[in-house]
C-alpha atoms as a PDB file:
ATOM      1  CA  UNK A   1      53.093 172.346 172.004  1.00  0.00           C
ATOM      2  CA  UNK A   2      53.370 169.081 173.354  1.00  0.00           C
ATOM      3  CA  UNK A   3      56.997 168.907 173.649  1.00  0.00           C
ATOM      4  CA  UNK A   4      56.954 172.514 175.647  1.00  0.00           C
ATOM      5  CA  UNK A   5      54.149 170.838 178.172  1.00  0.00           C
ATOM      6  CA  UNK A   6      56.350 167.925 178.718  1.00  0.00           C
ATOM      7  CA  UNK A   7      59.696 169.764 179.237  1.00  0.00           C
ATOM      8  CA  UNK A   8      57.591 172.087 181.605  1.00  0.00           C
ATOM      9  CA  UNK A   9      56.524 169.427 183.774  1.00  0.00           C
ATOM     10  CA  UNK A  10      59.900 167.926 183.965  1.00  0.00           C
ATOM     11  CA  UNK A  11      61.292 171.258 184.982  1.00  0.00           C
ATOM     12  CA  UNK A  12      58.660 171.876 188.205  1.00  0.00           C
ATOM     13  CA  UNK A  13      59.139 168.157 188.902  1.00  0.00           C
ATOM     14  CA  UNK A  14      63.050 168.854 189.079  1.00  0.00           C
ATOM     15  CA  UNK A  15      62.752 172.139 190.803  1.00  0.00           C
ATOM     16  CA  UNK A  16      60.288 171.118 193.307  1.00  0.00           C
ATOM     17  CA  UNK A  17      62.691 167.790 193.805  1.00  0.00           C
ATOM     18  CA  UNK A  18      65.763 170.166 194.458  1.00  0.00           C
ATOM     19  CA  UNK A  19      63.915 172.421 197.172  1.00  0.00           C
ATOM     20  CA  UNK A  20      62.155 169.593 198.946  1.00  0.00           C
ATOM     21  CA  UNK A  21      65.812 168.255 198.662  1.00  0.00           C
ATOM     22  CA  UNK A  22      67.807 171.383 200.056  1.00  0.00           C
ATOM     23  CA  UNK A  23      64.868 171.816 203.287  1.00  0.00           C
ATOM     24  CA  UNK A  24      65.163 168.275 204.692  1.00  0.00           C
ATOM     25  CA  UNK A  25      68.978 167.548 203.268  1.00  0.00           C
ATOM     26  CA  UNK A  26      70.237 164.206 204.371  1.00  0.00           C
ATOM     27  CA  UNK A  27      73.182 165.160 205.809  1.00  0.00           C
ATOM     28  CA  UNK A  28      71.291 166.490 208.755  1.00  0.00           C
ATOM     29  CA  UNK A  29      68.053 165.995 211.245  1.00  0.00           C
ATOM     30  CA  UNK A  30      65.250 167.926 210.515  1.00  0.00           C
ATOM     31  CA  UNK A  31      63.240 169.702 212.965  1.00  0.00           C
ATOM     32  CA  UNK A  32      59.560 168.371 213.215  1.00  0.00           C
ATOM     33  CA  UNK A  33      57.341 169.723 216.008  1.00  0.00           C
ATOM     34  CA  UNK A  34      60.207 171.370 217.652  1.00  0.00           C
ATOM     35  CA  UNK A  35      62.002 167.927 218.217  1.00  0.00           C
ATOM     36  CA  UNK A  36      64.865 166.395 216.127  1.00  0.00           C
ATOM     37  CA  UNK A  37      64.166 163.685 213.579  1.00  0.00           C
ATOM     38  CA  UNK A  38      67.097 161.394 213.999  1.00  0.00           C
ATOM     39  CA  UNK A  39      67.841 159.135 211.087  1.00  0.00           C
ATOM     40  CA  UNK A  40      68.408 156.024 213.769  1.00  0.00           C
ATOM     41  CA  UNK A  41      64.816 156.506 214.898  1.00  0.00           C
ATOM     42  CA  UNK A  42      62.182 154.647 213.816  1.00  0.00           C
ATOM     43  CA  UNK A  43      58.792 156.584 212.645  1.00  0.00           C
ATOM     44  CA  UNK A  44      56.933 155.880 215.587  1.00  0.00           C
ATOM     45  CA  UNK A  45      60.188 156.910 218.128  1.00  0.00           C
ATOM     46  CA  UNK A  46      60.405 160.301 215.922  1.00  0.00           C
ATOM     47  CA  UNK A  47      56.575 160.979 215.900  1.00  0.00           C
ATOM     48  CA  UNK A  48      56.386 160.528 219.617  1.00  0.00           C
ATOM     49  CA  UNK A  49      58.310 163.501 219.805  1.00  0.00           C
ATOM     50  CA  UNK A  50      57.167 166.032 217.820  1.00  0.00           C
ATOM     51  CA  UNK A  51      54.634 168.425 219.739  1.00  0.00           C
ATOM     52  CA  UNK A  52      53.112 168.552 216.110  1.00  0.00           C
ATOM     53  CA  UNK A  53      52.254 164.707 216.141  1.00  0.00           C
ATOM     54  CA  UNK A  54      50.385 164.346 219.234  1.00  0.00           C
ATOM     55  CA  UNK A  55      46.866 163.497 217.990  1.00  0.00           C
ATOM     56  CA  UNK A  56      48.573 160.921 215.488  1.00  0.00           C
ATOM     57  CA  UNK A  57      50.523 159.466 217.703  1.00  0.00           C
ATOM     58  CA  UNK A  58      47.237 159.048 219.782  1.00  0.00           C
ATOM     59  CA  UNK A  59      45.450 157.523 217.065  1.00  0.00           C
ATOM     60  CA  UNK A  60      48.083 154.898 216.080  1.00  0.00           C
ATOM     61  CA  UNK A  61      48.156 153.632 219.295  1.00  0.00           C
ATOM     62  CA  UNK A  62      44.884 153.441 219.441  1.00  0.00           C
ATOM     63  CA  UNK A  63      44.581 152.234 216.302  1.00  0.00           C
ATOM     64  CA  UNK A  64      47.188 149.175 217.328  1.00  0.00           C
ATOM     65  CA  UNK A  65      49.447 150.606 214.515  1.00  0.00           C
ATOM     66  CA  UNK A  66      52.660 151.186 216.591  1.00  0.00           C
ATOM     67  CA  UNK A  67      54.429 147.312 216.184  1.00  0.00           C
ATOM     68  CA  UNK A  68      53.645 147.614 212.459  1.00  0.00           C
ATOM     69  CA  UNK A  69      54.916 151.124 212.471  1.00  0.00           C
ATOM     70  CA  UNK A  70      58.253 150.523 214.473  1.00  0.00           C
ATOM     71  CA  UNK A  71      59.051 147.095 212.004  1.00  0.00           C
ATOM     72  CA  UNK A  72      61.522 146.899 209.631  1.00  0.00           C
ATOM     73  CA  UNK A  73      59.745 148.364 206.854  1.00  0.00           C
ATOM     74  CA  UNK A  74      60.181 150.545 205.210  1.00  0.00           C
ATOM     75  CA  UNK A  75      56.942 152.413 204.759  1.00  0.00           C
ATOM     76  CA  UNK A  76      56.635 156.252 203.416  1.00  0.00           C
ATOM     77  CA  UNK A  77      54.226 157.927 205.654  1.00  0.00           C
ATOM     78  CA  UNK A  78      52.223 160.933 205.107  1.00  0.00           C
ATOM     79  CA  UNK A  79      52.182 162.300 208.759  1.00  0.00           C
ATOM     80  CA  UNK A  80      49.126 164.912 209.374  1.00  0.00           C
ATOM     81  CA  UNK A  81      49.825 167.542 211.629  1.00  0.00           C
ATOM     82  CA  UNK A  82      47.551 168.548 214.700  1.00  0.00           C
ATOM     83  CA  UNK A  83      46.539 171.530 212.599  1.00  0.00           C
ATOM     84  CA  UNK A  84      45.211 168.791 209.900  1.00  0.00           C
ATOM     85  CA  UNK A  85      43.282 166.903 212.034  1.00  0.00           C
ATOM     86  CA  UNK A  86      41.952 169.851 213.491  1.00  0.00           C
ATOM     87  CA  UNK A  87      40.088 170.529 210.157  1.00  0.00           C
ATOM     88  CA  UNK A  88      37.843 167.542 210.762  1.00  0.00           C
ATOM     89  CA  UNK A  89      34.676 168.403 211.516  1.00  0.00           C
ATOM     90  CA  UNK A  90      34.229 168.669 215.138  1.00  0.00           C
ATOM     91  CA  UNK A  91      34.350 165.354 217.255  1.00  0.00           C
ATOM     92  CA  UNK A  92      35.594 163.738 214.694  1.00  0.00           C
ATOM     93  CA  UNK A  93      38.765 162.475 216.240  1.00  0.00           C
ATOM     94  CA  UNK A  94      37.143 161.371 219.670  1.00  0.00           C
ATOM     95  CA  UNK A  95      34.994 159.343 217.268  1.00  0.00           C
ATOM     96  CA  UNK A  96      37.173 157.380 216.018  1.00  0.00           C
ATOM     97  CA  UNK A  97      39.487 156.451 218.304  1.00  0.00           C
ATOM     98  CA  UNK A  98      36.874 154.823 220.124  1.00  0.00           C
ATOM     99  CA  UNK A  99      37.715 150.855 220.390  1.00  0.00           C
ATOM    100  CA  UNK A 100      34.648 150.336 218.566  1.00  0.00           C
ATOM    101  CA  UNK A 101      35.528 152.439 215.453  1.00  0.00           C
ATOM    102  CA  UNK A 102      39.339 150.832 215.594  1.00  0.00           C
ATOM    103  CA  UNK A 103      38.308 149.089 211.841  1.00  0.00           C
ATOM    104  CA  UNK A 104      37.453 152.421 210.846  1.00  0.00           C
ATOM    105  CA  UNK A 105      40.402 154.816 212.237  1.00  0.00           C
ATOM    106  CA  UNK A 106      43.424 151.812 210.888  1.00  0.00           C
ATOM    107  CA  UNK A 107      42.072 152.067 207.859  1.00  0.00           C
ATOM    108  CA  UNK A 108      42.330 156.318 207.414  1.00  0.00           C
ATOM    109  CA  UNK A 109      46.061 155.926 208.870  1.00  0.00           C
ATOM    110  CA  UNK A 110      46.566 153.212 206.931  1.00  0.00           C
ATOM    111  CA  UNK A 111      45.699 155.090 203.682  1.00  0.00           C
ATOM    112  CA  UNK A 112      48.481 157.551 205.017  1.00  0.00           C
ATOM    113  CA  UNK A 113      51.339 154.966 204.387  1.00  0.00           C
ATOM    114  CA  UNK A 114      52.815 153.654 201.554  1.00  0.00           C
ATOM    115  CA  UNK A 115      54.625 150.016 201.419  1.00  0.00           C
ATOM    116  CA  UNK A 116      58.476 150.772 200.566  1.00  0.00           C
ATOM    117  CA  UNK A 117      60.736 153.784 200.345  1.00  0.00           C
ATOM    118  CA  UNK A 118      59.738 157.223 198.244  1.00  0.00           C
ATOM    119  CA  UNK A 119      61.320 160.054 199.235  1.00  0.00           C
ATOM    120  CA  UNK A 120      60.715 163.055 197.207  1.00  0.00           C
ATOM    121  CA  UNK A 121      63.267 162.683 194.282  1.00  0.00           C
ATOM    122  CA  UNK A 122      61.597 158.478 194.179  1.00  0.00           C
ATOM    123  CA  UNK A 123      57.813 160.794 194.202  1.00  0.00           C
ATOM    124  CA  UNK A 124      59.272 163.635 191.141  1.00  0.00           C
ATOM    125  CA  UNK A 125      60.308 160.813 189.456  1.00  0.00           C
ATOM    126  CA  UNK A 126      57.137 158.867 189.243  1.00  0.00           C
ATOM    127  CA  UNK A 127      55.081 162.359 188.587  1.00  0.00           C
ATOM    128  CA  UNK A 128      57.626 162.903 185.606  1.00  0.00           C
ATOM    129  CA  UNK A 129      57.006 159.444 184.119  1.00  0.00           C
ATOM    130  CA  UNK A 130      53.120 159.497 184.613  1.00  0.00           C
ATOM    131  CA  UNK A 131      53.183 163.121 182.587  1.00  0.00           C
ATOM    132  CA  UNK A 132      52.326 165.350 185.832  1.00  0.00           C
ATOM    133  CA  UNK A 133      50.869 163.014 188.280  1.00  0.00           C
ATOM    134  CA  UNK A 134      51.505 159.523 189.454  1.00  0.00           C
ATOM    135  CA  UNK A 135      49.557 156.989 191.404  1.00  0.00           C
ATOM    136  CA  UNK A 136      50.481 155.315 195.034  1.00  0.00           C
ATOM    137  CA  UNK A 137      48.582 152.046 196.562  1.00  0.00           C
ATOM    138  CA  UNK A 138      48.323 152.846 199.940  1.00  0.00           C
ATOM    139  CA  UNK A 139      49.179 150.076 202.538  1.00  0.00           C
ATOM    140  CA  UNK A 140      45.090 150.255 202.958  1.00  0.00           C
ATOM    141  CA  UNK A 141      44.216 149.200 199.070  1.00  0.00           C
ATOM    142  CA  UNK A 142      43.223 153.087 198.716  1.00  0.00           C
ATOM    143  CA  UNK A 143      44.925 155.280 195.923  1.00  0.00           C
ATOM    144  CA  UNK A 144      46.904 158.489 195.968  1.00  0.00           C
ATOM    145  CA  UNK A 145      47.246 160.614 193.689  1.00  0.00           C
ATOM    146  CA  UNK A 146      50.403 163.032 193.403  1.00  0.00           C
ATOM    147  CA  UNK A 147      51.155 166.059 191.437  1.00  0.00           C
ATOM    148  CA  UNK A 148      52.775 169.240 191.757  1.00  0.00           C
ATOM    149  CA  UNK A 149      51.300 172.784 192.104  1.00  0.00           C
ATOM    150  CA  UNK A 150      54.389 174.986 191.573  1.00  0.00           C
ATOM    151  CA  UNK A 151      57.206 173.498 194.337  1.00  0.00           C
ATOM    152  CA  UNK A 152      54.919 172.028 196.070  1.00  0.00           C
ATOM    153  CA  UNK A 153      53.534 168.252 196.237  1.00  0.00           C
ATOM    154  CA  UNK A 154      50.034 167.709 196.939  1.00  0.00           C
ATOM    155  CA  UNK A 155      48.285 164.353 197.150  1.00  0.00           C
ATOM    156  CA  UNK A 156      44.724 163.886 196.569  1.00  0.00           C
ATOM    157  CA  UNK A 157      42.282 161.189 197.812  1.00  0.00           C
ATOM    158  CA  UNK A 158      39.898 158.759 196.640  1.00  0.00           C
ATOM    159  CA  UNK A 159      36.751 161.281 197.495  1.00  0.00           C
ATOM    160  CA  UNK A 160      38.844 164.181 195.994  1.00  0.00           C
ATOM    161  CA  UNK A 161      40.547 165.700 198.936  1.00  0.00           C
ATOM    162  CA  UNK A 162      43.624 167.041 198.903  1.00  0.00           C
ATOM    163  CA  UNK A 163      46.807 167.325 200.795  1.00  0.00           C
ATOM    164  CA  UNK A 164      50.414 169.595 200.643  1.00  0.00           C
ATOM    165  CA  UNK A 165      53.679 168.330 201.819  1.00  0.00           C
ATOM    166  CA  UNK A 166      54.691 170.771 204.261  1.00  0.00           C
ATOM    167  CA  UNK A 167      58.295 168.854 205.333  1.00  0.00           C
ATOM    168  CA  UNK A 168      59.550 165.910 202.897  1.00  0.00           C
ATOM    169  CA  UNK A 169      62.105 163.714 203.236  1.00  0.00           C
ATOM    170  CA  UNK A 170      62.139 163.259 207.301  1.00  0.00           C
ATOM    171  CA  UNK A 171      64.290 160.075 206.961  1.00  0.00           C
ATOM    172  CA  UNK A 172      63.788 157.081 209.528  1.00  0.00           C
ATOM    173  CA  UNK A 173      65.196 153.736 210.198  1.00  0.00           C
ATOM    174  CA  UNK A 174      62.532 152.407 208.731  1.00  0.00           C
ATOM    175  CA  UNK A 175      61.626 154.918 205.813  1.00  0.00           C
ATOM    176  CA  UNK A 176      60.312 158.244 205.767  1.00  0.00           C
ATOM    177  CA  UNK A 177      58.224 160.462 206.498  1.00  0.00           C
ATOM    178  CA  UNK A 178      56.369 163.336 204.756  1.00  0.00           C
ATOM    179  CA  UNK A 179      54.621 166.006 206.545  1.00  0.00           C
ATOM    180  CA  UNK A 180      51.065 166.850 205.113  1.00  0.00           C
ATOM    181  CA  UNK A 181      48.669 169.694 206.001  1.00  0.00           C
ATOM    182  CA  UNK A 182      45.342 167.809 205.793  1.00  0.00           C
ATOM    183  CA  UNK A 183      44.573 164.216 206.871  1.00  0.00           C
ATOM    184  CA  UNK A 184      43.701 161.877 203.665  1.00  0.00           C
ATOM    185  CA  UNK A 185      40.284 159.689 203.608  1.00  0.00           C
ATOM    186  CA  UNK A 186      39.772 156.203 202.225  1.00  0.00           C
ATOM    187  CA  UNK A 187      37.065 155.859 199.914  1.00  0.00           C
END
């Protein structure tokens, strides 16, 4: 029985590698927010131009993130959408990206971005190996938790909340980037 539950997970971890794979191939730019992700970019040049990155762009720069994010690198980043900060409770995002909650906001984007490279086969891998999930250090000290639910990866938080890659693999100069539908929270 245990054999079966092991050679199941290593077939969703290979299946869900192979379609996050063929969406965001690497022989081409994917399209993020209506603009073109070009591979000679780095994150914070790409994220400037997707119309689906506007509040995170705003809250980087606020943040003073945007050197850090535009150095060598590389970093994996777990870019929320609009639509995912949206699903903070209201005022949430005006909150923090008061100068006086700067502490505060760097360390929720921080907890977005790993140190290093791990594009979704690097991710299946480590999910494979840790038996269904794996654990990430954030560039914050938080933890990440990843898994799969059918093709899809979904990280989870230190309080227990829970994010899906929508677009994997957006390749950078400096790393990549992984679109998520909900915005992660330190603990």
């Amino acid at each position: 029985m245990l054999l079966l539950a092991v050679a199941t997970i290593a077939i969703a971890n290979q299946s869900a590698s192979a379609q996050m794979m063929s969406k965001n191939s690497k022989d081409r730019n994917p399209v993020v927010g209506g603009a073109p992700m070009m591979r000679n970019m780095d994150i914070v040049d790409n994220a400037v131009n997707s119309a689906d990155h506007t509040t995170l762009v705003a809250a980087v720069k606020a943040a003073g993130l945007v050197e850090t994010l535009k150095s060598k690198g590389p970093f994996t980043v777990f870019a929320p959408t609009n639509a995912a900060f949206d699903k903070l409770p209201a005022g949430t995002v005006d909150m923090l990206v008061k100068p006086e909650n700067k502490e505060l906001l760097t360390k929720i984007l921080t907890s977005h971005v790993l140190a290093g490279k791990f594009d979704s086969k690097a991710i299946a891998k480590k999910i494979k190996k840790g038996r269904g999930t794996a654990q990430f250090t954030t560039v914050s000290g938080d933890r990440l938790t990843a898994r799969m639910n059918g093709n899809w990866l979904v990280l989870t938080d230190e309080k227990g909340g829970s994010s899906t890659v929508s677009i994997a693999n957006v390749y950078q100069s400096n790393g990549v980037i992984h679109v998520v539908d909900s915005v992660l929270m330190p603990n």
